[in-house]
N, C-alpha and C. Protein backbone atom coordinates (compact mmCIF):
# COMPACT_ATOMS: atom_id res chain seq x y z
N UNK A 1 -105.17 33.74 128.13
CA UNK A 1 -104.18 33.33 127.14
C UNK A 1 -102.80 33.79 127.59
N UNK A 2 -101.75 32.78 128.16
CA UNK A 2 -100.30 33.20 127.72
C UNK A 2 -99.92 33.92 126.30
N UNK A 3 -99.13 35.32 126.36
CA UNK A 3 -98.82 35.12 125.65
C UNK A 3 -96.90 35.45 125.69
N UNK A 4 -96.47 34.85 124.66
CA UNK A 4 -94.71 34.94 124.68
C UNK A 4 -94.49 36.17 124.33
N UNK A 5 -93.51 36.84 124.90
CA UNK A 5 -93.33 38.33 124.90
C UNK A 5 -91.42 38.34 124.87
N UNK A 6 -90.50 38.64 124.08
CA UNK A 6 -89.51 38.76 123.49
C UNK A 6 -88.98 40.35 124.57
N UNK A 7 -88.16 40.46 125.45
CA UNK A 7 -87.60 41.26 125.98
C UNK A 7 -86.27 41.53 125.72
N UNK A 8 -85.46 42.61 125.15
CA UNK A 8 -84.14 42.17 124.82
C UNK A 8 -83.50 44.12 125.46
N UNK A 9 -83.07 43.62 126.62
CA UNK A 9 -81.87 44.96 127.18
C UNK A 9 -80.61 44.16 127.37
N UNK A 10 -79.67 45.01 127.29
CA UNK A 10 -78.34 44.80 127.72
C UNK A 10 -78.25 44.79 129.41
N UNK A 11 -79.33 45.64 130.05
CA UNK A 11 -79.23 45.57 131.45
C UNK A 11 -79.83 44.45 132.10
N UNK A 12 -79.52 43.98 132.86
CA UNK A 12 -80.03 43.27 133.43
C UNK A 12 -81.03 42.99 134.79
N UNK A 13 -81.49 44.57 135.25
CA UNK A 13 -81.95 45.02 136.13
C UNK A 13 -83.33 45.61 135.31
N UNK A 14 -83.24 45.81 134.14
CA UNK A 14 -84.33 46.12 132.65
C UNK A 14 -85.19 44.93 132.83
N UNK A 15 -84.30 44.01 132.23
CA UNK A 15 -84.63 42.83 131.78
C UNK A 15 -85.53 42.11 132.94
N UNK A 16 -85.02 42.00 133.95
CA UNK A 16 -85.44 41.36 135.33
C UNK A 16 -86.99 42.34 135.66
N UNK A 17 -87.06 44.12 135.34
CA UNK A 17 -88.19 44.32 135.67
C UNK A 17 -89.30 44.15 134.55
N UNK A 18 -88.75 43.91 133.36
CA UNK A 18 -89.95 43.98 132.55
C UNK A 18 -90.47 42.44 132.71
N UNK A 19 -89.57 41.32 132.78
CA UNK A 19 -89.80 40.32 132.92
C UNK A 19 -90.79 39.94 134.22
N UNK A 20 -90.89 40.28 135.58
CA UNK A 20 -91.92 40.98 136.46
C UNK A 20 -92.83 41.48 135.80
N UNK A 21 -92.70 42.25 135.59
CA UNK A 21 -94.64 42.90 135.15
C UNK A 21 -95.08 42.20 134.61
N UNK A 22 -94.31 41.69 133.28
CA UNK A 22 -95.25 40.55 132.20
C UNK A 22 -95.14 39.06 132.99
N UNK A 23 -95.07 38.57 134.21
CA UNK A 23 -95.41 37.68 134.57
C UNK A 23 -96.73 37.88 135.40
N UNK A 24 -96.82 39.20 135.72
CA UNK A 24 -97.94 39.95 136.81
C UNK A 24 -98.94 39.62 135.92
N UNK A 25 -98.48 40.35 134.53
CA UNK A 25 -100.09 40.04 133.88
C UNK A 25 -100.15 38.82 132.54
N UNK A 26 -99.48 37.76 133.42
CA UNK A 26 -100.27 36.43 132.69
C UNK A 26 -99.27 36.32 131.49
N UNK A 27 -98.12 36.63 131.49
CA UNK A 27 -97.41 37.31 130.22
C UNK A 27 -96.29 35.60 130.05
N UNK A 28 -95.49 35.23 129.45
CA UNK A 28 -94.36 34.24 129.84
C UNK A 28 -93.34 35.39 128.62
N UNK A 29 -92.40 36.36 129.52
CA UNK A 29 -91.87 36.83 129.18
C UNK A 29 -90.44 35.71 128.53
N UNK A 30 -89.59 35.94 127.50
CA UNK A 30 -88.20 35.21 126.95
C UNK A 30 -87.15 36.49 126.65
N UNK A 31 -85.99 36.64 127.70
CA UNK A 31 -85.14 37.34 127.89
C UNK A 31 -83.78 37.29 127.26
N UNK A 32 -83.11 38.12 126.90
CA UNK A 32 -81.61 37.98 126.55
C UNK A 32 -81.40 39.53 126.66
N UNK A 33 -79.64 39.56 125.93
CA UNK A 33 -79.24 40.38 126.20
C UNK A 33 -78.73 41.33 125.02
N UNK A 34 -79.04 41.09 124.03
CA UNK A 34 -78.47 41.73 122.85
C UNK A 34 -79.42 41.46 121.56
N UNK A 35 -79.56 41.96 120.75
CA UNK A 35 -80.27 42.08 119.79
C UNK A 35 -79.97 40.82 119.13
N UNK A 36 -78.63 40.60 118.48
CA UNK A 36 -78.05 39.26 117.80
C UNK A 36 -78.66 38.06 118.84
N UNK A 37 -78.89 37.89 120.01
CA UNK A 37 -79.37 36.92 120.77
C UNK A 37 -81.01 36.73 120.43
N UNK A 38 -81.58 37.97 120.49
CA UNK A 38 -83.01 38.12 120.27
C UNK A 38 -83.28 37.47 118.90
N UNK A 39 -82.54 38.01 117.74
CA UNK A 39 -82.98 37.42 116.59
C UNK A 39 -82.77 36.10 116.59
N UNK A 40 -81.66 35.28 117.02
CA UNK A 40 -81.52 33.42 117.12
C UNK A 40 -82.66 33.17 117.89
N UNK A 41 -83.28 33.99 119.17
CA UNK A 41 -84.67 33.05 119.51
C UNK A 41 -85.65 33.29 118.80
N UNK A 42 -85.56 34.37 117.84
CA UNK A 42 -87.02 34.43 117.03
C UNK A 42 -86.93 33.33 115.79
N UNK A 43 -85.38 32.91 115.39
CA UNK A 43 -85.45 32.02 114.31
C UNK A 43 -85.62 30.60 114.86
N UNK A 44 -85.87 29.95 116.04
CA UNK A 44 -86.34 29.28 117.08
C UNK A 44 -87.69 28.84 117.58
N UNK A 45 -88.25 30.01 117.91
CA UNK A 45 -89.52 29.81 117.95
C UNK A 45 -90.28 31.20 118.33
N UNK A 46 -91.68 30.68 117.40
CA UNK A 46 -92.59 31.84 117.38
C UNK A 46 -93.13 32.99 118.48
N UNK A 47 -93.00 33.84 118.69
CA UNK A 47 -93.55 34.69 119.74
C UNK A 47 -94.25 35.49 119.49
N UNK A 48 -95.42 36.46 120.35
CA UNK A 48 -96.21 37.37 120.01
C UNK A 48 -96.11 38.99 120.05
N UNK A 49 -94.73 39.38 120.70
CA UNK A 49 -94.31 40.83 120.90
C UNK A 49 -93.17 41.04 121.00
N UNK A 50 -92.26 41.80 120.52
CA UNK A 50 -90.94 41.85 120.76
C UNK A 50 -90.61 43.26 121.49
N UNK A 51 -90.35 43.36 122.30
CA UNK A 51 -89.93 44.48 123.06
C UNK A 51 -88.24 44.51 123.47
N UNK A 52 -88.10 45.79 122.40
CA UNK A 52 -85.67 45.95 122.45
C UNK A 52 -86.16 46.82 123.27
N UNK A 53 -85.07 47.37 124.06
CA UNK A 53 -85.03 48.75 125.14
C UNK A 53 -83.97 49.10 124.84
C-alpha cells in the first residue's frame, strides 16, 4: 500500500531527506515549506500522516 505522507520543514535539505526515506519505503511523500502551505494541501486532499519538523 502507498501511503501519502505530509512533510512540512522550512529546510529544504529536511524536506529532500525525509522525502528519500519515505520513497525507500513505498511511502509517496507531499512536501512544502511552511505550515500555512501544509494546511491548503490538507484542505485539498486527503493524506495518511503529517509529519512538521
Amino acid at each position: 500500500m502507498l501511503y501519502k505522507i505530509l512533510v512540512v520543514d522550512d529546510e529544504i535539505t529536511v524536506r529532500n531527506l525525509f522525502a528519500d526515506f519515505l520513497k525507500r519505503e513505498d511511502c509517496l511523500p507531499v512536501t512544502c515549506a511552511s505550515g500555512e502551505e501544509g494546511l491548503e494541501i490538507l484542505k485539498k486532499r486527503p493524506l495518511m500522516l503529517y509529519c512538521w519538523t
